[in-house]
C-alpha atoms as a PDB file:
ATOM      1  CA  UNK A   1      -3.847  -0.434 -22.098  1.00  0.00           C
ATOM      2  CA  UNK A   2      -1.232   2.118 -23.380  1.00  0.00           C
ATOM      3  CA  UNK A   3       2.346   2.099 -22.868  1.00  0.00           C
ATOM      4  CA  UNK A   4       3.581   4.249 -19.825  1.00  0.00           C
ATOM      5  CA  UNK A   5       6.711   6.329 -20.870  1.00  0.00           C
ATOM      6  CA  UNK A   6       9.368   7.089 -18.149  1.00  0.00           C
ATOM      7  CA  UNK A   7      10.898  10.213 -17.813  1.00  0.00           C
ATOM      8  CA  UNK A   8      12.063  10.418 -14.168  1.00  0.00           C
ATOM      9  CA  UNK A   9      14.160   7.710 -11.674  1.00  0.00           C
ATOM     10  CA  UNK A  10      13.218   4.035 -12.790  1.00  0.00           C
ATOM     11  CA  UNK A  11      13.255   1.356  -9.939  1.00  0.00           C
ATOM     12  CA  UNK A  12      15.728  -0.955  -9.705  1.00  0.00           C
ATOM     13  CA  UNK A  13      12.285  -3.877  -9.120  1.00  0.00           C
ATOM     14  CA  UNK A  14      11.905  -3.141 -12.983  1.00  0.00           C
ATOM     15  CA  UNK A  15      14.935  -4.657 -14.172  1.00  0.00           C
ATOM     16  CA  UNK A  16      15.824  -3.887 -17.489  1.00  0.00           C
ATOM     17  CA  UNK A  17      14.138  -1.143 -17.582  1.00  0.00           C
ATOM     18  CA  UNK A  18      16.809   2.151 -18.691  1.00  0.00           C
ATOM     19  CA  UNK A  19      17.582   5.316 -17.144  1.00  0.00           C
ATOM     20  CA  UNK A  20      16.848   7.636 -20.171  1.00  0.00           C
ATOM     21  CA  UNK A  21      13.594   9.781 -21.043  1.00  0.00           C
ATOM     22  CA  UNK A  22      10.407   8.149 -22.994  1.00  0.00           C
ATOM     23  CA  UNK A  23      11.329   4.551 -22.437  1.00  0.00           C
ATOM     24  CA  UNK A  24       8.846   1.922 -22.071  1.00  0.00           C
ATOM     25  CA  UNK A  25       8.436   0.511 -18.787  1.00  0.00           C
ATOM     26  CA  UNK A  26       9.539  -3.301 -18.734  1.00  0.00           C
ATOM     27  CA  UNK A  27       7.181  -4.480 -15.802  1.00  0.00           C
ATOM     28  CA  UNK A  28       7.510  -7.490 -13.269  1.00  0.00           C
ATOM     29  CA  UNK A  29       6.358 -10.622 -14.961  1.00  0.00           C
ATOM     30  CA  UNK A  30       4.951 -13.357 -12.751  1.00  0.00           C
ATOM     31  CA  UNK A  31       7.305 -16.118 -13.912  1.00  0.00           C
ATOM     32  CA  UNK A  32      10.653 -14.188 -13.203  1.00  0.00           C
ATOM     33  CA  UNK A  33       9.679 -14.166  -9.646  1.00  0.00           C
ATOM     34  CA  UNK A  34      10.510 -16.833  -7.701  1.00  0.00           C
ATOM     35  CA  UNK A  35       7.550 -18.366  -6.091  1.00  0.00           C
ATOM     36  CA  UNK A  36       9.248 -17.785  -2.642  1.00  0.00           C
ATOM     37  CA  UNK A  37       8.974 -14.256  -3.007  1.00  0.00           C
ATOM     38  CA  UNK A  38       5.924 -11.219  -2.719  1.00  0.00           C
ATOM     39  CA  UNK A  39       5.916  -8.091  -4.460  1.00  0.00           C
ATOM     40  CA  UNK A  40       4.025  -5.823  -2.777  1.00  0.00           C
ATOM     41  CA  UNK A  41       2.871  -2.184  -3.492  1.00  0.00           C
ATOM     42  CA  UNK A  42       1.264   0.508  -1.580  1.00  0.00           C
ATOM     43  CA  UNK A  43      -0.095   3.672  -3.202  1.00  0.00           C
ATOM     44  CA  UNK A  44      -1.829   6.418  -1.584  1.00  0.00           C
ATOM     45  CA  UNK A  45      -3.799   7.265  -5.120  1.00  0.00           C
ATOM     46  CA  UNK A  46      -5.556  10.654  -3.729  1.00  0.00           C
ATOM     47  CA  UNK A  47      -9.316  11.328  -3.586  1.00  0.00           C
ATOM     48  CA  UNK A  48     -10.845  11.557  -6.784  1.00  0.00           C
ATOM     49  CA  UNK A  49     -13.331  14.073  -5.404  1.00  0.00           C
ATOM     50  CA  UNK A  50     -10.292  16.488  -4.170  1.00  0.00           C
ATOM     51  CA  UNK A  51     -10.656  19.930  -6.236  1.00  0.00           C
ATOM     52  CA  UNK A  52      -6.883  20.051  -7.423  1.00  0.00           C
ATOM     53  CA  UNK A  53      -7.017  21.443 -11.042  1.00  0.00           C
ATOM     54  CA  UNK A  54      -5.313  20.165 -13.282  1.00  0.00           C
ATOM     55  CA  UNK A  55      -4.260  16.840 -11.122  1.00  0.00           C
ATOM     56  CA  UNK A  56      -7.752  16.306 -10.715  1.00  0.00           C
ATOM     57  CA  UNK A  57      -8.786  12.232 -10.864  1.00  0.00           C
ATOM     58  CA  UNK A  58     -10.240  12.852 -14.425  1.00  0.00           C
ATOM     59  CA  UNK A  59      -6.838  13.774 -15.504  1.00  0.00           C
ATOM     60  CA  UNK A  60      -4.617  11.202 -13.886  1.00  0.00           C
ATOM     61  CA  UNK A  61      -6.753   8.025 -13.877  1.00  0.00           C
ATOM     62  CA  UNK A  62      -5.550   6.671 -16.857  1.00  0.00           C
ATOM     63  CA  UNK A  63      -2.165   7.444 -15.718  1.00  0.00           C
ATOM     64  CA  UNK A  64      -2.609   5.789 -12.479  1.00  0.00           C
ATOM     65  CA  UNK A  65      -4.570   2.645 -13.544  1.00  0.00           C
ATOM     66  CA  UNK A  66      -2.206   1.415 -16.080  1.00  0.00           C
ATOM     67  CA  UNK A  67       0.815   1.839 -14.057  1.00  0.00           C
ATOM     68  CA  UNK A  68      -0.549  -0.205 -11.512  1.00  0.00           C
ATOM     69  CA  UNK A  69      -1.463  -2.750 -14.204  1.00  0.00           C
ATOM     70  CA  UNK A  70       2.455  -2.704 -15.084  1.00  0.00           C
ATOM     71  CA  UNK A  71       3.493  -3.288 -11.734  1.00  0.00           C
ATOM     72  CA  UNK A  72       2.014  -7.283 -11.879  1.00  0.00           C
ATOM     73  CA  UNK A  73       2.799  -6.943  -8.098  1.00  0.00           C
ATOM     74  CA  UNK A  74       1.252 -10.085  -5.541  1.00  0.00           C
ATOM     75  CA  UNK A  75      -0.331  -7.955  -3.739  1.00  0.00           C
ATOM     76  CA  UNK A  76      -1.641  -3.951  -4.112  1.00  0.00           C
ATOM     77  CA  UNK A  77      -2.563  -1.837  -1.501  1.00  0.00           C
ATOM     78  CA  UNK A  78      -4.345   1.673  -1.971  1.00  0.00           C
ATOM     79  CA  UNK A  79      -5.397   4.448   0.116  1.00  0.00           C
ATOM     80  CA  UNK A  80      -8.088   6.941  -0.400  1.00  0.00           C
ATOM     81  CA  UNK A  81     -10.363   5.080  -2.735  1.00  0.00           C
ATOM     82  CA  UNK A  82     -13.650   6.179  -3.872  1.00  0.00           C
ATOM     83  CA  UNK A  83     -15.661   3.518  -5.561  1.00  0.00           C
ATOM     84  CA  UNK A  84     -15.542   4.973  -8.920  1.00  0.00           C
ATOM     85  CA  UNK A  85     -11.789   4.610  -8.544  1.00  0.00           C
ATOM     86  CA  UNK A  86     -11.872   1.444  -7.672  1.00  0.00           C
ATOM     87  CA  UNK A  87     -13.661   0.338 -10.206  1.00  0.00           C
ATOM     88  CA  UNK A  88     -11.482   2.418 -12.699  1.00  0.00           C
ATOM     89  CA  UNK A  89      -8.556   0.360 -11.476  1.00  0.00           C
ATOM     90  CA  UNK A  90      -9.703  -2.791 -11.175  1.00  0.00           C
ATOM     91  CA  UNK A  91     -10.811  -2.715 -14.921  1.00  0.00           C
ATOM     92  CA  UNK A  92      -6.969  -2.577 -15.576  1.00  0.00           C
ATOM     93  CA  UNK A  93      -6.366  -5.135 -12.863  1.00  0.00           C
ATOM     94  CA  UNK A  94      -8.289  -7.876 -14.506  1.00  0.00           C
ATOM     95  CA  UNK A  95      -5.926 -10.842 -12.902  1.00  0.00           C
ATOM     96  CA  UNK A  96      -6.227 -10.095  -9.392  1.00  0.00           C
ATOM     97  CA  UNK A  97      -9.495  -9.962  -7.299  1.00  0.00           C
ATOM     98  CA  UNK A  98      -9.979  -7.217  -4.587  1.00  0.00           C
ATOM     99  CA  UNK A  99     -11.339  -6.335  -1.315  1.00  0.00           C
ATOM    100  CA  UNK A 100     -13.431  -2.854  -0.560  1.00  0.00           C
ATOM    101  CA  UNK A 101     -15.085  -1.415   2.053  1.00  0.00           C
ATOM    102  CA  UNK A 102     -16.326   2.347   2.184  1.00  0.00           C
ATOM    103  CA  UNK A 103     -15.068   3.709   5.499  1.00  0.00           C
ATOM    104  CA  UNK A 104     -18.252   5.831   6.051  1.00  0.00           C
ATOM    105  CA  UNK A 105     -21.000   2.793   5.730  1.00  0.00           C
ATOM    106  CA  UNK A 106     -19.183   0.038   5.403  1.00  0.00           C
ATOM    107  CA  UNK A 107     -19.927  -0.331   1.536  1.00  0.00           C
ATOM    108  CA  UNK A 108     -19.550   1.542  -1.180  1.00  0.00           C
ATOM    109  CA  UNK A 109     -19.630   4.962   0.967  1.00  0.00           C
ATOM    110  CA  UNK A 110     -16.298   6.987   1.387  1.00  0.00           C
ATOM    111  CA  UNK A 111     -12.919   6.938   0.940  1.00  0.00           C
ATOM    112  CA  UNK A 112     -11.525   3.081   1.068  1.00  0.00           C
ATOM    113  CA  UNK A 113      -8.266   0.675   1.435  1.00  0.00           C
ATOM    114  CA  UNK A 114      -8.951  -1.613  -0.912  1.00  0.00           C
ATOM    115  CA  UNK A 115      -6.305  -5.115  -1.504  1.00  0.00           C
ATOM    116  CA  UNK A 116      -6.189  -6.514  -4.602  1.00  0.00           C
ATOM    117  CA  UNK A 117      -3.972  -9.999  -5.103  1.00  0.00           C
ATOM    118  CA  UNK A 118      -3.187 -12.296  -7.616  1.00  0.00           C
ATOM    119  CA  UNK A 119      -5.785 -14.782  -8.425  1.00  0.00           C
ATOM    120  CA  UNK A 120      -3.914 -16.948 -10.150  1.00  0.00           C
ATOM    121  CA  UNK A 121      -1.197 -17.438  -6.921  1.00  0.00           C
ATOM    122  CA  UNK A 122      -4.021 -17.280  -3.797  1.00  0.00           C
ATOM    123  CA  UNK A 123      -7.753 -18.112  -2.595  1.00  0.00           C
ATOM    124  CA  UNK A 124      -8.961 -15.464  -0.331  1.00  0.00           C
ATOM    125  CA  UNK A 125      -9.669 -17.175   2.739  1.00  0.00           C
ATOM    126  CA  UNK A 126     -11.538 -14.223   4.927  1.00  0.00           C
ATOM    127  CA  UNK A 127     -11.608 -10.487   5.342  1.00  0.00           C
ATOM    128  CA  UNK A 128     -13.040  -7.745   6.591  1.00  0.00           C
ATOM    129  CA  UNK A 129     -12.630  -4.236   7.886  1.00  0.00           C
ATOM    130  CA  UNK A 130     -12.247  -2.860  11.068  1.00  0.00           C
ATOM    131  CA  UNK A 131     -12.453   0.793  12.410  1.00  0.00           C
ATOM    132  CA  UNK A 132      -9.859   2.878  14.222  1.00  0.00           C
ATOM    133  CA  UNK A 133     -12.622   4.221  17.179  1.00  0.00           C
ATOM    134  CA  UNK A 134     -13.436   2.738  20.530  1.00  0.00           C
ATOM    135  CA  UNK A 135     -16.432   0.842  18.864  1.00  0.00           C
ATOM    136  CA  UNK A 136     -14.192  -0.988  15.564  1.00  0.00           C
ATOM    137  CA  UNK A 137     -16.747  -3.146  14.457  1.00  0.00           C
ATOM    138  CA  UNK A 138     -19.678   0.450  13.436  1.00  0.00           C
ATOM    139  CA  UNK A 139     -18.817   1.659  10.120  1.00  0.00           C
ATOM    140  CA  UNK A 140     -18.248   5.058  10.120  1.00  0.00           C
ATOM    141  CA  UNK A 141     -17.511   5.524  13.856  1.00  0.00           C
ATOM    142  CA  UNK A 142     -14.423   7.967  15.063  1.00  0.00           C
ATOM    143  CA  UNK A 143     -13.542   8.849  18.382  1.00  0.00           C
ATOM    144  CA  UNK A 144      -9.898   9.834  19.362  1.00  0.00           C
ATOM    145  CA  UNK A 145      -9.681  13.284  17.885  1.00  0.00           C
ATOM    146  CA  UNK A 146      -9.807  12.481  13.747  1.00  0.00           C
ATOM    147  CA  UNK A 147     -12.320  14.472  12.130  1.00  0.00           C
ATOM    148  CA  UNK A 148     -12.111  11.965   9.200  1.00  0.00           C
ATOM    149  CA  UNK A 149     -13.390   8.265  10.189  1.00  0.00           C
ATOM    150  CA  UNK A 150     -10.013   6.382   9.438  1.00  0.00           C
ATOM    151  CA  UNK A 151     -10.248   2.109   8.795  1.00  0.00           C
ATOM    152  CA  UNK A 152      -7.860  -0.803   8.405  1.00  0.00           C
ATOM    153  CA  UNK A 153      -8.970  -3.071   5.978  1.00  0.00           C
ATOM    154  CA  UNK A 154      -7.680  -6.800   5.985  1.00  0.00           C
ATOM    155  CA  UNK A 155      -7.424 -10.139   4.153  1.00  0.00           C
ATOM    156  CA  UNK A 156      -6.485 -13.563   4.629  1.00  0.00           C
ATOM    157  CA  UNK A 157      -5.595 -15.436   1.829  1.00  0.00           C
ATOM    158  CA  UNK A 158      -3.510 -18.741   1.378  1.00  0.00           C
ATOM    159  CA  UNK A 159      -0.885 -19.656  -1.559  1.00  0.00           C
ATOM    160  CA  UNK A 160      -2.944 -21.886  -3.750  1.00  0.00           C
ATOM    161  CA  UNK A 161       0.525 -24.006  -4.670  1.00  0.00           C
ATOM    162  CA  UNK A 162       2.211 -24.479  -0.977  1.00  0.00           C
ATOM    163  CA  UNK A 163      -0.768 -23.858   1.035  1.00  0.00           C
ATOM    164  CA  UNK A 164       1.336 -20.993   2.786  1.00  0.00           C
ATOM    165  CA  UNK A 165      -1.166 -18.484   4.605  1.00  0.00           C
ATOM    166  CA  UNK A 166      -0.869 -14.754   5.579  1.00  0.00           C
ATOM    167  CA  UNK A 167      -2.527 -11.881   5.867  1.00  0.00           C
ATOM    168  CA  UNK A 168      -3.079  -8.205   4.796  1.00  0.00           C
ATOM    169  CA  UNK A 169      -3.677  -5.377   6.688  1.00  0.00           C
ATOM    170  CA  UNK A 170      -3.815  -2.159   4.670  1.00  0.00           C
ATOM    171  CA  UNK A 171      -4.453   1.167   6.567  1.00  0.00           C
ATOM    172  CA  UNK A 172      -4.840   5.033   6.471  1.00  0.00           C
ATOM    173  CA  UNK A 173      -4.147   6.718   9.890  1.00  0.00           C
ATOM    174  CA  UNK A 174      -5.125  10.027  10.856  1.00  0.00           C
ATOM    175  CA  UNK A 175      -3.107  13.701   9.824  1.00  0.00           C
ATOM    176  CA  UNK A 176      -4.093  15.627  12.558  1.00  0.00           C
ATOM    177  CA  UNK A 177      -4.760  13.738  15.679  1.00  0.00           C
ATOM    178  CA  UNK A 178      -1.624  11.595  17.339  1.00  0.00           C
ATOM    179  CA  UNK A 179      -3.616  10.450  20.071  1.00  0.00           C
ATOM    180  CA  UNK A 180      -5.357   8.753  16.761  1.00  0.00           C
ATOM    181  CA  UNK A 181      -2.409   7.678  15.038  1.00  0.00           C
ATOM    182  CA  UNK A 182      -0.921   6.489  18.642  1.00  0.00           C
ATOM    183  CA  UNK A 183      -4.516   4.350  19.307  1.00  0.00           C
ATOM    184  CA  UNK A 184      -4.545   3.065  16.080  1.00  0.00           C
ATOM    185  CA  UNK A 185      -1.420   1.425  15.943  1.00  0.00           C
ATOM    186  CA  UNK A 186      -1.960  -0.142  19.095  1.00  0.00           C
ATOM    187  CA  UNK A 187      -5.296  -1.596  17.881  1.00  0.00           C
ATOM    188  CA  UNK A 188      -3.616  -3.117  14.667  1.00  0.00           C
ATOM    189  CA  UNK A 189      -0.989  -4.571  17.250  1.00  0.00           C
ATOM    190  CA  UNK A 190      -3.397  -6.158  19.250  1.00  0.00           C
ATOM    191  CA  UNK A 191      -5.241  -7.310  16.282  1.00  0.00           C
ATOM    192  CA  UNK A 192      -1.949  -8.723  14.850  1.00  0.00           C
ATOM    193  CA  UNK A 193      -1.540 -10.663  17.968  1.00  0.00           C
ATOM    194  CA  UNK A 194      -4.764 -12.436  17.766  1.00  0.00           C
ATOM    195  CA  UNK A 195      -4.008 -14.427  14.374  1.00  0.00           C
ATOM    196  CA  UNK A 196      -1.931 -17.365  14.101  1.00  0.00           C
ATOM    197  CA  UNK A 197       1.449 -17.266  14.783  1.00  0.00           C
ATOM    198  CA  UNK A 198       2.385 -19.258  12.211  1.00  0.00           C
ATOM    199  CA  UNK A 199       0.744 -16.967   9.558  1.00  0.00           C
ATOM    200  CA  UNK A 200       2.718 -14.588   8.117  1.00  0.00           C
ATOM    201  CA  UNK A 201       1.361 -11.192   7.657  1.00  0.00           C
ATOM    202  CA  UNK A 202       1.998  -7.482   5.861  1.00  0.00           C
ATOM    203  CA  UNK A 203       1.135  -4.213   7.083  1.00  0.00           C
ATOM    204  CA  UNK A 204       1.005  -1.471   4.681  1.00  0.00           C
ATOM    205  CA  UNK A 205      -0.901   1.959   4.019  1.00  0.00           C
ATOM    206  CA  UNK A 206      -0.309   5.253   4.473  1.00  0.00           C
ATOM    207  CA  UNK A 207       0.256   5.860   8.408  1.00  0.00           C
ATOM    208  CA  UNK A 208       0.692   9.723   8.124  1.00  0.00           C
ATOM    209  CA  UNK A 209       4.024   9.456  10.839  1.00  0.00           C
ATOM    210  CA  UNK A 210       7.217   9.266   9.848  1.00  0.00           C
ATOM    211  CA  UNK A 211      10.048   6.564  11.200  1.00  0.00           C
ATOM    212  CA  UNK A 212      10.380   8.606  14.100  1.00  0.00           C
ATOM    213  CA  UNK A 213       7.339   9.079  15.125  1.00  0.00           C
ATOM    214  CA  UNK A 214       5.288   7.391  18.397  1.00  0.00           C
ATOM    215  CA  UNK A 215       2.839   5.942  16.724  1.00  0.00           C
ATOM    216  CA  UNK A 216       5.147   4.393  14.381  1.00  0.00           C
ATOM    217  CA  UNK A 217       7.850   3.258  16.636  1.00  0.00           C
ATOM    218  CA  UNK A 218       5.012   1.411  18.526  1.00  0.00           C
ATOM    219  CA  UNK A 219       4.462  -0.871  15.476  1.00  0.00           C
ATOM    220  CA  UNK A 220       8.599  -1.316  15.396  1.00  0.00           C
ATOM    221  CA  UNK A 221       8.744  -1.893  19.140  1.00  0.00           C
ATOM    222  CA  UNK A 222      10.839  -4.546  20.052  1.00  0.00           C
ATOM    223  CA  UNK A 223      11.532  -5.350  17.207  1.00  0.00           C
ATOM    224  CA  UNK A 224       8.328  -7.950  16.027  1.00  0.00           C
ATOM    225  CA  UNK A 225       8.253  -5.551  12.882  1.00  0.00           C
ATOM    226  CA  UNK A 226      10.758  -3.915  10.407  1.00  0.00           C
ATOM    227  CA  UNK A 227       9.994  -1.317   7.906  1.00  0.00           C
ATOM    228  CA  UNK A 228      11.084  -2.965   3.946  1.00  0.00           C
ATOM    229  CA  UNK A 229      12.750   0.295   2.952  1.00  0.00           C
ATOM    230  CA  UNK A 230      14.391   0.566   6.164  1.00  0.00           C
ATOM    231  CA  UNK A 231      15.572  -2.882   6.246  1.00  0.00           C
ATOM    232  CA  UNK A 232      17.621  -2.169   2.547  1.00  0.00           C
ATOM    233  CA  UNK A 233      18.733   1.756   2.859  1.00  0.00           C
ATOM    234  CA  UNK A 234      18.621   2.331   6.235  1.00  0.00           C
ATOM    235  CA  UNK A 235      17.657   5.853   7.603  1.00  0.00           C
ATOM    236  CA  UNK A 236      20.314   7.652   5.229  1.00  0.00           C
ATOM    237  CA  UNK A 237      18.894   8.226   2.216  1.00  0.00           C
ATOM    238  CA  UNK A 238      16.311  10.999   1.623  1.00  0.00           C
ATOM    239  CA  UNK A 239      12.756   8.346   1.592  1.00  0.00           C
ATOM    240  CA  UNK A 240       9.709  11.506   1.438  1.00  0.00           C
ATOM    241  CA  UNK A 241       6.673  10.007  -0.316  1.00  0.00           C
ATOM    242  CA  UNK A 242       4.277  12.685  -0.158  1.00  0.00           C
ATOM    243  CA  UNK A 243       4.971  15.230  -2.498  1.00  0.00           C
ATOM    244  CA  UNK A 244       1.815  17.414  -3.102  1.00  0.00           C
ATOM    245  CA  UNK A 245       2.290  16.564  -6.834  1.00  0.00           C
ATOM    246  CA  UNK A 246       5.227  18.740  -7.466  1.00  0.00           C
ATOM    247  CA  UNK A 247       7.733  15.481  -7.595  1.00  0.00           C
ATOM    248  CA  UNK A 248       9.834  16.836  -4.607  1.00  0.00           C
ATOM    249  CA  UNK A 249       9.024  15.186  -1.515  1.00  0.00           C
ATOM    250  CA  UNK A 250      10.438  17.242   1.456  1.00  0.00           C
ATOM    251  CA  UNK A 251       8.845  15.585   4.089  1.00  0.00           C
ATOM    252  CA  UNK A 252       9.984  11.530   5.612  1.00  0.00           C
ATOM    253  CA  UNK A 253       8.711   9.347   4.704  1.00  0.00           C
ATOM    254  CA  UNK A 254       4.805   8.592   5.885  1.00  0.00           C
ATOM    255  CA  UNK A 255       4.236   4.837   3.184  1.00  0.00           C
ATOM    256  CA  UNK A 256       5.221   1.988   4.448  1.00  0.00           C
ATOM    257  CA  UNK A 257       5.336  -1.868   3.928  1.00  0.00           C
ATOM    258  CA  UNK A 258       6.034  -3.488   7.411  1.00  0.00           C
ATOM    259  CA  UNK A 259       6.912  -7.348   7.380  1.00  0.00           C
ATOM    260  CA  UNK A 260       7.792 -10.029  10.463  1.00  0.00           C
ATOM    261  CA  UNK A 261      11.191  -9.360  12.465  1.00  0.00           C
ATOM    262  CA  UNK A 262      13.386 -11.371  10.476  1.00  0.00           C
ATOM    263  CA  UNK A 263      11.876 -11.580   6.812  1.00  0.00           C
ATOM    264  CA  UNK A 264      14.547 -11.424   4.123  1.00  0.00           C
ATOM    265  CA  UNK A 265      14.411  -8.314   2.148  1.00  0.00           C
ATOM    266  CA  UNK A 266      14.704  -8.321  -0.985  1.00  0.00           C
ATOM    267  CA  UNK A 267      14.665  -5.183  -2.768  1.00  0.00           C
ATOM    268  CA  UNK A 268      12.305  -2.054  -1.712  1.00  0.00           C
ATOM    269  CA  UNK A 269      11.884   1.211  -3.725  1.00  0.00           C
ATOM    270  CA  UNK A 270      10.063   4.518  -4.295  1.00  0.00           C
ATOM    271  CA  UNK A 271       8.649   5.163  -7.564  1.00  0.00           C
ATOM    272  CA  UNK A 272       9.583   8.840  -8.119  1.00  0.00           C
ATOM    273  CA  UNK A 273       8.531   8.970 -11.824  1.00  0.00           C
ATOM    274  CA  UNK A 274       6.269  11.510 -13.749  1.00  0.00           C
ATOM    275  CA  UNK A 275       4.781  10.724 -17.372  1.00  0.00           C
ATOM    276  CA  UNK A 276       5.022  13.590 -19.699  1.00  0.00           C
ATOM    277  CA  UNK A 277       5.371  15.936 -16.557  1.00  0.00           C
ATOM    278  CA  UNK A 278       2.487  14.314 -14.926  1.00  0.00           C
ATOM    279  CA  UNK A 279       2.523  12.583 -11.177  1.00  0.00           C
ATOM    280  CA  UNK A 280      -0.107  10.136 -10.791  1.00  0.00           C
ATOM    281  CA  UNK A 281      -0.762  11.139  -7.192  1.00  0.00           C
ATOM    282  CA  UNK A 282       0.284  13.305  -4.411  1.00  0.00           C
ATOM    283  CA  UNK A 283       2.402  10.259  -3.080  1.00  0.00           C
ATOM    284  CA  UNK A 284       4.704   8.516  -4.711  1.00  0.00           C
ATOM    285  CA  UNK A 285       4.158   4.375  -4.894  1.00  0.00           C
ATOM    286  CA  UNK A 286       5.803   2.234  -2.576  1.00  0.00           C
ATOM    287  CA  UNK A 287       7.577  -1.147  -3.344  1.00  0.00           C
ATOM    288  CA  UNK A 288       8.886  -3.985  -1.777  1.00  0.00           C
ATOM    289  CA  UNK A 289      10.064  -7.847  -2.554  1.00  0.00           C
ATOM    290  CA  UNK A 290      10.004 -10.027   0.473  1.00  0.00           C
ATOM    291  CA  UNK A 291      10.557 -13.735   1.048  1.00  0.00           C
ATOM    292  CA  UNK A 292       7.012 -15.424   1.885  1.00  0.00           C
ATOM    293  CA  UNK A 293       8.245 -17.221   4.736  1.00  0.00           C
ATOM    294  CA  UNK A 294       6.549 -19.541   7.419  1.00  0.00           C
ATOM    295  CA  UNK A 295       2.924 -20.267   6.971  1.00  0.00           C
ATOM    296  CA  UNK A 296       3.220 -23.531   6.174  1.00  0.00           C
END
């Protein structure tokens, strides 16, 4: 794996790490994070099949692989991966096993959310995928207005060394339609309310609605769920994550890591960094360090 060279904002997750130009990345290890803790990432990575020049996937995969690699995060969300990117990435991700389902078939076909976690820190207890249509369980089925078929995938795993248990949801919800984005979150709600309450749980993806919107403040209702970034800076500071691979995101922010009313936040971050004037999507990375709390 070669060494990623910073040249833009470094997080303050990577600690050590210093704000100048063509300096090594010092990434999270596992045993300077207290056991009590997740890090969690979620990266929209972009479709490898998407014509876009010079940012095509052939160009940036590298790029995008390792820096995931660097991240040594718990657990990894992604959004719009193919197969062939999957496996690209989980070549580089050789300590944590994965989950992937193809949204069109309900395989290897289509775009995908895959998870990966740590091996070494959980046993994958069940998972599955469901999809966001009035029929959840059909792969490839859409109903409310999307014109792409749009999935949640999800995990369960449990802490091999406290027997804590939670699980993953990791989505992609609709661009065009809000009747779609506004369905969708209600049918991860409901979902939600089905498991255990004494499991914790993560939702994270790339919802395409900013803070503000419906769909979103549905998920925040009441206040069952907080938003990570949210929970540290607030609404003030300027949070875009999509950023059409020109580094400037104009835009709110449409990433997010959601966690239990009442989870301590830790840190949470966006990775705004190019590597020799390359992005290695058309969103930035999303991070987050929660406490893993109850579960037990």
């Amino acid at each position: 794996m070669r060494t990623l060279l910073c040249t833009a904002v470094i997080l303050p997750l990577f600690a050590g790490c210093v704000k100048t130009p063509d300096q090594a990345v010092a990434p999270i290890e596992a045993d300077a994070v207290q056991s009590e803790t997740l890090t969690i990432v979620t990266f929209n990575i972009r479709n490898g099949k998407a014509d876009d020049g010079p940012n095509r996937w052939d160009n940036r995969k590298e790029l995008a692989s390792d820096l995931l690699a660097e991240y040594k995060a718990d657990i990894i969300g992604l959004q719009e991966a193919y197969g062939f990117q999957f496996d690209q990435i989980s070549r580089n991700l050789q300590d944590w096993d994965a989950v992937f389902t193809g949204r069109d078939d309900g395989r290897r076909g289509g775009e995908a959310c895959p998870i990966f976690y740590r091996r070494d820190r959980f046993e994958r207890l069940d998972w599955g995928t469901f999809w966001f249509s009035d029929t959840p369980d059909v792969p490839g089925s859409r109903h409310w207005g999307n014109n792409y078929t749009r999935i949640c995938t999800w995990v369960y795993l449990r802490e091999r060394h406290t027997g804590k248990t939670l699980h993953i949801y990791n989505l992609h919800l609709d661009h065009e339609s809000q009747i779609s984005r506004e369905k969708s979150a209600q049918m991860l709600i409901d979902r939600i309310d089905r498991q255990p309450k004494k499991d914790f749980y993560i939702v994270l993806g790339d919802f395409n609605s900013d803070i503000h919107n419906p769909a979103m403040q549905s998920l925040l209702k009441g206040n069952l769920r907080i938003d990570t970034w949210q929970a540290v800076h607030g609404l003030a500071e300027p949070a875009g994550t999509y950023h059409a691979f020109s580094g400037t995101a104009k835009g709110g922010k449409i990433d997010f890591i959601l966690v239990p009313q009442g989870t301590e936040v830790f840190e949470a971050d966006i990775d705004q960094r190019s590597f020799d004037g390359r992005y290695p999507s058309d969103h930035f990375p999303v991070f987050a360090r929660v406490a893993l709390s109850p579960g037990d």
